[in-house]
Protein backbone atom coordinates (compact mmCIF):
# COMPACT_ATOMS: atom_id res chain seq x y z
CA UNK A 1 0.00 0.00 0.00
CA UNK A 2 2.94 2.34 0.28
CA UNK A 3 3.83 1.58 -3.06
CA UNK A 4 4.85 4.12 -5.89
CA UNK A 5 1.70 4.81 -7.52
CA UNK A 6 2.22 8.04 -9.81
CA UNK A 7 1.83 6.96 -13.44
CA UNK A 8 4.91 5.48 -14.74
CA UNK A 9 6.76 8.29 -16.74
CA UNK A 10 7.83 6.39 -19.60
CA UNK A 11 4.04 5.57 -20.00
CA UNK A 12 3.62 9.14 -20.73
CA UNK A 13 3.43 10.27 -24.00
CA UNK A 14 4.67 13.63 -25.32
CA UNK A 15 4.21 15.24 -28.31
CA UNK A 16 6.24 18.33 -29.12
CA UNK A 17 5.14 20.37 -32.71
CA UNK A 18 7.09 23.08 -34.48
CA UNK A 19 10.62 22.16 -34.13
CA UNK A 20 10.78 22.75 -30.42
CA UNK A 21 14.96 23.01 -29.73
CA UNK A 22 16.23 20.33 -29.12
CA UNK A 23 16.84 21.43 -25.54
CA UNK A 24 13.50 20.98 -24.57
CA UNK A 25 13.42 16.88 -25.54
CA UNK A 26 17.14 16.20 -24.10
CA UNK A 27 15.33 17.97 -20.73
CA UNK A 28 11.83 15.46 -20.85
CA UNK A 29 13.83 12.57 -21.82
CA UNK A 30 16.36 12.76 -19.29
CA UNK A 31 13.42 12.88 -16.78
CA UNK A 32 11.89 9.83 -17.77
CA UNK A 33 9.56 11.24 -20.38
CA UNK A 34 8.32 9.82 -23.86
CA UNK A 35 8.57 12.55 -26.33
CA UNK A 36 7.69 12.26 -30.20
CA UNK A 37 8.81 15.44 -32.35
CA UNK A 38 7.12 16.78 -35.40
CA UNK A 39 8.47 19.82 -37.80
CA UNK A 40 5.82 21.50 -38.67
CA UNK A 41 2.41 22.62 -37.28
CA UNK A 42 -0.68 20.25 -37.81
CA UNK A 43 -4.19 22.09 -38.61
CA UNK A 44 -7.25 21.31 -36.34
CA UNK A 45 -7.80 17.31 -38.15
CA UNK A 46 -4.54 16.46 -37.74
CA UNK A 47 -4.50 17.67 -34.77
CA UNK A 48 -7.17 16.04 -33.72
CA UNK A 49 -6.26 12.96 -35.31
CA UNK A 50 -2.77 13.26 -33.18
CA UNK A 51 -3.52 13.91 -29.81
CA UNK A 52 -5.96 10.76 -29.35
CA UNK A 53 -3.09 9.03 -26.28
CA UNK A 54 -1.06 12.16 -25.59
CA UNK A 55 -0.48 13.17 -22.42
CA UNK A 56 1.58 16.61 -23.14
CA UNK A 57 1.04 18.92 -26.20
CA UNK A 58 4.34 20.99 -26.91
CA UNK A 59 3.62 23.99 -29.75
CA UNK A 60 4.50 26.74 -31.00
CA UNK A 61 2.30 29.73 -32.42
CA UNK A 62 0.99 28.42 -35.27
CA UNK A 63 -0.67 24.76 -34.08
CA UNK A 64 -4.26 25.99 -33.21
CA UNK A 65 -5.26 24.47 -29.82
CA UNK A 66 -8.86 24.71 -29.72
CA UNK A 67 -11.83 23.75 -27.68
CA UNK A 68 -12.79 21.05 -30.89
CA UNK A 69 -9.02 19.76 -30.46
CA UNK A 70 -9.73 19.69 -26.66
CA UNK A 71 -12.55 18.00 -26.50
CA UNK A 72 -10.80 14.93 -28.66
CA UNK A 73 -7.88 14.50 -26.54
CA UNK A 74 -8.81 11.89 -24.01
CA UNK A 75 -5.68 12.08 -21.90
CA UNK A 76 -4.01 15.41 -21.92
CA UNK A 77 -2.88 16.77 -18.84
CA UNK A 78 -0.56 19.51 -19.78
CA UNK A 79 -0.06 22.28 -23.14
CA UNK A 80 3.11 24.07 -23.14
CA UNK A 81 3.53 26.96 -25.73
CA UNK A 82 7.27 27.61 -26.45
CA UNK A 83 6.81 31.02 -27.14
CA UNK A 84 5.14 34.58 -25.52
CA UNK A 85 1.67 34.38 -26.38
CA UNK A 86 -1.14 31.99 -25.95
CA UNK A 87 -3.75 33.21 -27.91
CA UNK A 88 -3.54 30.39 -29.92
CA UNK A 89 -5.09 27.85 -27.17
CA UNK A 90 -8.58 28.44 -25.89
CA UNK A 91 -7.43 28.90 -22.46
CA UNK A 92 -11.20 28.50 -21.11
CA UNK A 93 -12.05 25.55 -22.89
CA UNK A 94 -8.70 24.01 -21.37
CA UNK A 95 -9.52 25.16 -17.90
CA UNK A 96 -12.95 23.28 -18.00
CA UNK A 97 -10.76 20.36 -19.07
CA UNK A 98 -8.49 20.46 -16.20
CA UNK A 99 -5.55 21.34 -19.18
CA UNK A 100 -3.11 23.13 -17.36
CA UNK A 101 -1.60 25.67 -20.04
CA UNK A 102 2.17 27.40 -19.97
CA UNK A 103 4.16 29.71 -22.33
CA UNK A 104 8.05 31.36 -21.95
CA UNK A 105 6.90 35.03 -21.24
CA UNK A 106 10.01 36.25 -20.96
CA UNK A 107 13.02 34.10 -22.36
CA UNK A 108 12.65 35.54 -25.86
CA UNK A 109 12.62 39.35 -24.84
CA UNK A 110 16.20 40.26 -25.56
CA UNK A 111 15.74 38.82 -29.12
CA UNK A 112 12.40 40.77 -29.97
CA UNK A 113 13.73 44.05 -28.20
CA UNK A 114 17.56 43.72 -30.48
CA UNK A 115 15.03 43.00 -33.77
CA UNK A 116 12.84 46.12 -32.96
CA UNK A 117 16.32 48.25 -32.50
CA UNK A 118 18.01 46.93 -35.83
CA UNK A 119 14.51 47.42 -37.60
CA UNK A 120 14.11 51.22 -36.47
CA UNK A 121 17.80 52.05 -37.28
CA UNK A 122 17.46 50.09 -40.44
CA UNK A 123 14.12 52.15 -41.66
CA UNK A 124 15.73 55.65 -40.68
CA UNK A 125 19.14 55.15 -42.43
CA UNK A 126 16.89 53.72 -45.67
CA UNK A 127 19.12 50.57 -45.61
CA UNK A 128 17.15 47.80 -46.92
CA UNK A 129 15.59 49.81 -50.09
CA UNK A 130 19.39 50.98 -50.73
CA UNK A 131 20.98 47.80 -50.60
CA UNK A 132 18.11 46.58 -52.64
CA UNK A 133 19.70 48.97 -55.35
CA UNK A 134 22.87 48.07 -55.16
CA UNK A 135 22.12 44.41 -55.84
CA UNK A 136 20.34 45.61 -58.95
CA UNK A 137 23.66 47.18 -59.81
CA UNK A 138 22.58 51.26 -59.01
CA UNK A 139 25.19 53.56 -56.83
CA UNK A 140 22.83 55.55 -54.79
CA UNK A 141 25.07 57.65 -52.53
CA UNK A 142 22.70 60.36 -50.65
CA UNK A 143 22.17 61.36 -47.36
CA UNK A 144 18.52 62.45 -48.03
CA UNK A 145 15.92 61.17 -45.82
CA UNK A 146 18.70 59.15 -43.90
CA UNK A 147 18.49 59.99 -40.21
CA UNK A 148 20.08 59.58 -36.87
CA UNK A 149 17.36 57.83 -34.47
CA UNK A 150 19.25 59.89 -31.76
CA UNK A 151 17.10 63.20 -30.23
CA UNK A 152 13.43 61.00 -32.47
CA UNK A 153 10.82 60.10 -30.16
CA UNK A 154 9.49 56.70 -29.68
CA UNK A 155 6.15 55.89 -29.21
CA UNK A 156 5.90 52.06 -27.60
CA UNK A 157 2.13 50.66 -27.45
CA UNK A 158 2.56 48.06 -24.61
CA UNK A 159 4.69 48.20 -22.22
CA UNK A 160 5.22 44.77 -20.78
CA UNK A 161 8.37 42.61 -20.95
CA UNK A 162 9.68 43.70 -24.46
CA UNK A 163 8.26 47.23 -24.27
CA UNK A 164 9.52 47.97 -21.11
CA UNK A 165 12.73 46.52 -22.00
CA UNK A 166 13.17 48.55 -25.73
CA UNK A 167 12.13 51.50 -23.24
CA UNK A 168 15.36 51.52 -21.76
CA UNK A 169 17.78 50.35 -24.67
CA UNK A 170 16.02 52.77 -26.74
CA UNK A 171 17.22 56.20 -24.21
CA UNK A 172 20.56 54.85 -24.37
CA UNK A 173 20.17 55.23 -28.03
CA UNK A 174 19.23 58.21 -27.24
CA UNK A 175 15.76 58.41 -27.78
CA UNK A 176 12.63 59.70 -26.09
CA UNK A 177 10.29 57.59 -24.77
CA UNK A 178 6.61 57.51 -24.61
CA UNK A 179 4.71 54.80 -24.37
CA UNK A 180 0.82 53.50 -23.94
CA UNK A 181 -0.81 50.98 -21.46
CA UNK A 182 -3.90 49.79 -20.69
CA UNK A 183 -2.35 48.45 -17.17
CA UNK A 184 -0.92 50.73 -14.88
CA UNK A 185 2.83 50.29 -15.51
CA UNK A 186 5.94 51.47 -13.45
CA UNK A 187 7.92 53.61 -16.49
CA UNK A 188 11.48 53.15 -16.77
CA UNK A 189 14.36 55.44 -16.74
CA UNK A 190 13.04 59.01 -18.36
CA UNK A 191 9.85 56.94 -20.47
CA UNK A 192 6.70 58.90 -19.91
CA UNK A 193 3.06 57.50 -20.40
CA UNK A 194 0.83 58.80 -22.63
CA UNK A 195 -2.60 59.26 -20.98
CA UNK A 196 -3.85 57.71 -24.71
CA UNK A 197 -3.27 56.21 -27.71
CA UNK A 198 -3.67 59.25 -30.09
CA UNK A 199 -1.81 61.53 -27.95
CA UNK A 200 1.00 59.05 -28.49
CA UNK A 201 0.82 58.43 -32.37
CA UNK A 202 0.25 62.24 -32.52
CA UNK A 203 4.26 62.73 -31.26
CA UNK A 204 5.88 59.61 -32.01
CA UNK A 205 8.57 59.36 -34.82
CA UNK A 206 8.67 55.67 -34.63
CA UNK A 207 5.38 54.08 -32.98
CA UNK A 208 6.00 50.46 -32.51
CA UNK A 209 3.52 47.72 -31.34
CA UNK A 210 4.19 44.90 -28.49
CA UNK A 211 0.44 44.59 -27.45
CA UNK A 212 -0.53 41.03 -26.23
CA UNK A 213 -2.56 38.46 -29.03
CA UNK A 214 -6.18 38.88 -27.21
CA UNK A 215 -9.24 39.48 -29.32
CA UNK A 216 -9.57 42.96 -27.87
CA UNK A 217 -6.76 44.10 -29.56
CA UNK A 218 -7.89 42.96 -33.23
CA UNK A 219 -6.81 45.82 -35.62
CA UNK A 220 -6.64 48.66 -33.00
CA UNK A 221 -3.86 50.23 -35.17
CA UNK A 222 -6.26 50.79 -38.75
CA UNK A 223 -6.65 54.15 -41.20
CA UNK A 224 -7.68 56.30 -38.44
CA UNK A 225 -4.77 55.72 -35.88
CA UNK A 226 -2.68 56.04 -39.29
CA UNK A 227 -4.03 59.32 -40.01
CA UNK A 228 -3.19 60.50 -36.21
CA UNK A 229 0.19 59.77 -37.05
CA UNK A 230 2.98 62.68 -37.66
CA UNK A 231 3.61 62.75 -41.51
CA UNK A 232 6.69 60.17 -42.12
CA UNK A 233 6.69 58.54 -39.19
CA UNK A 234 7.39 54.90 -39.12
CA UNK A 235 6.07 51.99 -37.32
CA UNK A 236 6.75 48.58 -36.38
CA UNK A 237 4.64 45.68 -35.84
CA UNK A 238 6.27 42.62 -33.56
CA UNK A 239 3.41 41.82 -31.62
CA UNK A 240 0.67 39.87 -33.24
CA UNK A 241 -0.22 40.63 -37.17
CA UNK A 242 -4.36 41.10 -36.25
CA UNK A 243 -3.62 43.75 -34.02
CA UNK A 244 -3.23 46.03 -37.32
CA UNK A 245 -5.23 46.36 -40.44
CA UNK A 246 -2.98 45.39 -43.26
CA UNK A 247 -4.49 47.05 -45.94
CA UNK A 248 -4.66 50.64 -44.32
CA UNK A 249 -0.88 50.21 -43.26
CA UNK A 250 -0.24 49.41 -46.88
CA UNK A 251 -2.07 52.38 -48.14
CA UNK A 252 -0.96 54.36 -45.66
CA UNK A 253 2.77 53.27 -46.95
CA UNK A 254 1.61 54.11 -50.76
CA UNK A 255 0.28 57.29 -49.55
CA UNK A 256 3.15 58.79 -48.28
CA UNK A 257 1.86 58.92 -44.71
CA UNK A 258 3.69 56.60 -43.05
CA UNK A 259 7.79 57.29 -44.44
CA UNK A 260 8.39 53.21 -43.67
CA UNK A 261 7.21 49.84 -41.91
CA UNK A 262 8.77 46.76 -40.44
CA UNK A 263 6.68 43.79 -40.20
CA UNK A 264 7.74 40.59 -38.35
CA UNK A 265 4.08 39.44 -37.89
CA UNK A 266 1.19 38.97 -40.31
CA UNK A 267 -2.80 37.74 -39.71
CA UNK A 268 -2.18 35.15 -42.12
CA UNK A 269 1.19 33.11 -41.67
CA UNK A 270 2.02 29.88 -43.83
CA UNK A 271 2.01 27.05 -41.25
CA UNK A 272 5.12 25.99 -42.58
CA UNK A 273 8.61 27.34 -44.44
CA UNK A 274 7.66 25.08 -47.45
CA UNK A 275 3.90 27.16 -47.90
CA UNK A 276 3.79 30.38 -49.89
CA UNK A 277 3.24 33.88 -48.28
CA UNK A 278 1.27 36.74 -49.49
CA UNK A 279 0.18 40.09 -48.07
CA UNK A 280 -1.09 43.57 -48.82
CA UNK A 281 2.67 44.98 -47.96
CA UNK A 282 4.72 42.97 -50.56
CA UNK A 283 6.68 44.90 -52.50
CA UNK A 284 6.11 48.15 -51.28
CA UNK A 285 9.09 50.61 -50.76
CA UNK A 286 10.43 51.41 -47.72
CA UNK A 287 8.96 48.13 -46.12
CA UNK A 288 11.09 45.69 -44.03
CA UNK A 289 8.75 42.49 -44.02
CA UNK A 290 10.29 39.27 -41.56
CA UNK A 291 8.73 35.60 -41.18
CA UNK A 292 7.58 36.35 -37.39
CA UNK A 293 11.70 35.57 -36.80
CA UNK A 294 11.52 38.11 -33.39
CA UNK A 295 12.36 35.49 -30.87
CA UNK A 296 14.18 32.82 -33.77
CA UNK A 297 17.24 33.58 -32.40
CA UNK A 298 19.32 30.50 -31.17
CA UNK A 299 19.58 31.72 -27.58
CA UNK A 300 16.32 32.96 -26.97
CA UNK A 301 14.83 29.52 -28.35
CA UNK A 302 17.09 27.15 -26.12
CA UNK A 303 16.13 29.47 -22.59
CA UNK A 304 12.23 29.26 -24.13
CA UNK A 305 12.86 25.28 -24.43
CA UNK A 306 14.19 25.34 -20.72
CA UNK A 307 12.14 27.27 -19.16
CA UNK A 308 8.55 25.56 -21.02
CA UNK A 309 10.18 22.28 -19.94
CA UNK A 310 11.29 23.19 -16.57
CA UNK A 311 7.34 24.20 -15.98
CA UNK A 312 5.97 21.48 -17.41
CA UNK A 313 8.75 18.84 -15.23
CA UNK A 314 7.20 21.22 -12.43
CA UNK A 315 3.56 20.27 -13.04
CA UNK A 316 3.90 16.77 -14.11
CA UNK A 317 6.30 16.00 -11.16
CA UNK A 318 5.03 17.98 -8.10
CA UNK A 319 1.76 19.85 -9.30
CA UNK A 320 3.72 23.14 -9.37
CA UNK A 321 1.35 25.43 -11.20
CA UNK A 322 4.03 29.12 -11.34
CA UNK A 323 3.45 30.24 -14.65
CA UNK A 324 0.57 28.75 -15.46
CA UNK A 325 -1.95 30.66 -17.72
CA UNK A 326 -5.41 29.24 -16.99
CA UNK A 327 -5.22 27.82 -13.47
CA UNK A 328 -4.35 29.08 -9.95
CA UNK A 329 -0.38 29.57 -9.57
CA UNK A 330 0.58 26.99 -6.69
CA UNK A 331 4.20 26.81 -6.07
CA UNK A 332 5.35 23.49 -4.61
CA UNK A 333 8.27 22.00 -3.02
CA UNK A 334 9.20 18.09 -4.05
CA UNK A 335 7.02 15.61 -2.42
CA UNK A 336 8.67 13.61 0.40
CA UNK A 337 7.91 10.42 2.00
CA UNK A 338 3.97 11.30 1.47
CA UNK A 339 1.39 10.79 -1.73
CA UNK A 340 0.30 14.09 -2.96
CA UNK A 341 -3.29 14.03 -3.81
CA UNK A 342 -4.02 17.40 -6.90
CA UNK A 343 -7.51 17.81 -7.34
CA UNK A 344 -9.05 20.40 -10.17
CA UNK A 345 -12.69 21.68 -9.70
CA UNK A 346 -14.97 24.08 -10.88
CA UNK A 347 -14.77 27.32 -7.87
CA UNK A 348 -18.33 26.31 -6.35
CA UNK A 349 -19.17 26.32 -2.75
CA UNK A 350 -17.94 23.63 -0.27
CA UNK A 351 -15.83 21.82 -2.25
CA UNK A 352 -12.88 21.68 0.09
CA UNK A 353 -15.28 20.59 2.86
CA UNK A 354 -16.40 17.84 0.97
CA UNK A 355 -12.98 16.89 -0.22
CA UNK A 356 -11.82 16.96 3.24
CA UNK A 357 -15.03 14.75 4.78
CA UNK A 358 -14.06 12.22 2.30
CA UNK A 359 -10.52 12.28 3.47
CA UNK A 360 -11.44 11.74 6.72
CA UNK A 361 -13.82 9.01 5.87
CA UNK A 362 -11.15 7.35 4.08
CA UNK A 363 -8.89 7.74 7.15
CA UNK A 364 -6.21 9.38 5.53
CA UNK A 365 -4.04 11.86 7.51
CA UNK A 366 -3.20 15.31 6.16
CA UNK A 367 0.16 16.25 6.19
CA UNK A 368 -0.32 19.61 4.27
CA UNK A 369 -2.35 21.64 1.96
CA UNK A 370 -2.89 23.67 0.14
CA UNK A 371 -5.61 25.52 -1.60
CA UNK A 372 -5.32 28.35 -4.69
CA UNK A 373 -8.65 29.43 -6.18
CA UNK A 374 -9.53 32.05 -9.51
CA UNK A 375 -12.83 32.66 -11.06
CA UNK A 376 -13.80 29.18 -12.27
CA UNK A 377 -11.34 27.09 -11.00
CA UNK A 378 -9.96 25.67 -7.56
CA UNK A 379 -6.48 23.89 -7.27
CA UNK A 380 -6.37 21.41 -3.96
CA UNK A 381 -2.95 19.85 -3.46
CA UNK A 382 -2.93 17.52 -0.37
CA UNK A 383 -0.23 15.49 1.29
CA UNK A 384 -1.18 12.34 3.02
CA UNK A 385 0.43 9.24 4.77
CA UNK A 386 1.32 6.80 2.22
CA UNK A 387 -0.37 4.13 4.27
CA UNK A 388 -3.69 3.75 2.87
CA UNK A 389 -5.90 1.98 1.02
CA UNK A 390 -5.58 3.42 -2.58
CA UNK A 391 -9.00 2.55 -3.28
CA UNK A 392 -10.60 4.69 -0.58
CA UNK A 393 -9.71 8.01 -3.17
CA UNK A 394 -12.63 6.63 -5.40
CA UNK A 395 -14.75 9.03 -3.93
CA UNK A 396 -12.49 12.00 -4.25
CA UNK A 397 -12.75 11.15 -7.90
CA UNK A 398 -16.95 11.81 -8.23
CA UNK A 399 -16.74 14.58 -5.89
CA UNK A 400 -19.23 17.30 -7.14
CA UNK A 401 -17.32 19.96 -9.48
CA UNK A 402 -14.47 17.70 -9.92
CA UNK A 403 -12.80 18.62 -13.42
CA UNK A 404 -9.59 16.24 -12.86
CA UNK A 405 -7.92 14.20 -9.97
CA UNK A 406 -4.15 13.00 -10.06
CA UNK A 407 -1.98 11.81 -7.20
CA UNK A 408 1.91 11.71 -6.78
CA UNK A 409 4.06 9.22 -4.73
């Protein structure tokens, strides 16, 4: 009865999409873990077809996680995006599944912020349309419209990790800072925040955008945030490509309005290198256009392959849910010579007391708990004696409001 009775690891199945480094499968393997690789990303059949067994999803931001895909996968425990945003996972529909969801906020910042710096210098010195020339074989030596970003000022809409973090490389530049939240937001070094969004595009030189991928923010940048702009200015989009109307940035390009554009992100992307790409922006002048490369650097995707595995080894191993998108965040220490217990429920009324009465029925001793609750969900992590009858947590199991139930040795 004091046996080891956590599912055996090598029994779990792990599927990672996307080319997920290499660091990230040396790290699940070494811990025991099954993990199958694929390149590319796999639409919502294949998908579906796919998960049917796995235990762990592992994508990246173009696999579509959705409540369809969801509701197919009969044994997933855990998704773990290995990049910044999760707007490509129904978070709710995962919640109600007990589908604990995590991402790499931060390990791909540095890349994103160096991208936005060599894009901005890059648009004001008029490199890429000049070296464009010279490969057609044309010597255009002029210094007009070529510009020093030093004494511009930079308008940053969001000011989270990578905003916050341009902020400050951008005043050592030289630069002035404004930028535009919708959270309140502690502004570094000399940055000052714009009270809103026009008064910001109304003095920015460069406006660039590193808002999150939530619906809200569909196309808040279109023709009449354009028009608010100073004549010439130039903006950058690394965030998420729906957060801007396409077609008025490219007519606001072909106008004249805006003087240039870098684009790392698009609303439609191919789902893999091999699929064609078209947009509205192609081939227009003074346009830097990237394949959503802002964190494809080879550091920041080895610390995102860490980290997403380190916090999914956290989950899987002791219940630890820091980080976590959808669930309460429970941080958890290694369980010792106890079974943990990890039960998911909807947030309804006396839950805990019930969980506990059938505890208590069962005669199992508590050892520790702990309890972590948000607007639909509760997280219960209990400790107990290993000696027990492992057939007395049947009821813990049916519950009312019980989404999952897992124990630990």
């Amino acid at each position: 009865m004091a046996g080891r009775w956590s599912y055996p690891r090598n029994r779990i199945r792990m599927l990672l999409l996307e080319n997920v480094h290499p660091a990230a499968v040396e790290r699940l393997e070494e811990a025991g873990y099954t993990v199958e690789t694929m390149k590319g990303a796999l639409d919502e059949d294949d998908l579906i077809e796919a998960i049917k067994g796995v235990h762990v999803l592992g994508i990246r931001s173009k696999t579509n996680v959705s409540r369809k895909v969801l509701d197919a996968a009969d044994r997933l425990m855990a998704v773990a995006a290995f990049c910044i945003g999760t707007n490509q996972i129904d978070l709710d529909a995962a919640a109600d599944k007990g589908v604990a969801v995590f991402n790499a906020p931060y390990s791909n910042t540095r890349s994103v912020v160096e991208l936005a710096i060599g894009m901005m210098i890059v648009l004001m010195r008029d490199v890429a349309d000049k070296s464009r020339e010279m490969h057609k074989g044309k010597w255009n030596k002029s210094a007009t419209g070529s510009r020093e970003v030093r004494g511009k000022t930079l308008g940053i809409v969001g000011y989270g990790a990578i905003g916050s973090q341009l902020s400050v490389l951008a005043e050592n530049l030289g630069m002035r800072v404004l930028f535009y939240d919708l959270s309140e937001r502690l502004a570094l070094g000399n940055a000052r925040r714009m009270r809103s969004l026009d008064a910001l595009l109304a003095e920015a030189d460069v406006v660039t955008m590193h808002v999150d991928g939530r619906k809200d923010n569909t196309a808040i940048i279109g023709a009449d945030q354009f028009a608010k702009m100073k004549p010439g200015a130039l903006f950058l989009n690394l965030s998420r490509g729906h957060v801007v109307d396409v077609d008025a940035m490219a007519e606001a390009l072909k106008s004249g309005r805006l003087g240039g554009a870098a684009v790392d992100v698009f609303p439609e992307e191919p789902r893999t290198n091999a699929d064609p790409f078209d947009s509205p922006l192609v081939g227009l002048d003074k346009t830097i256009l990237t394949p959503h490369i802002g964190g494809s650097t080879e550091e920041a995707q080895e610390a995102i392959a860490e980290f997403a595995a380190e916090r999914l080894l956290g989950y899987l191993n002791r219940g630890d849910t820091t980080f976590c998108v959808n669930l309460p965040n429970v941080q958890l220490a290694e369980v010792t010579r106890a079974h943990r217990l990890l039960h998911i429920h909807r947030n309804q009324p006396g839950v805990l007391a019930e969980l506990n009465r059938a505890l208590s029925d069962a005669g199992l001793n508590i050892l520790g708990q702990h309890l972590k609750t948000d607007e639909r969900t509760g997280y219960v992590i209990t400790d107990v004696d290993r000696d027990y009858d492992r057939e007395a947590l049947t009821a813990l199991k049916q519950l009312p409001g019980t989404i999952r139930f897992r124990r630990l040795h």
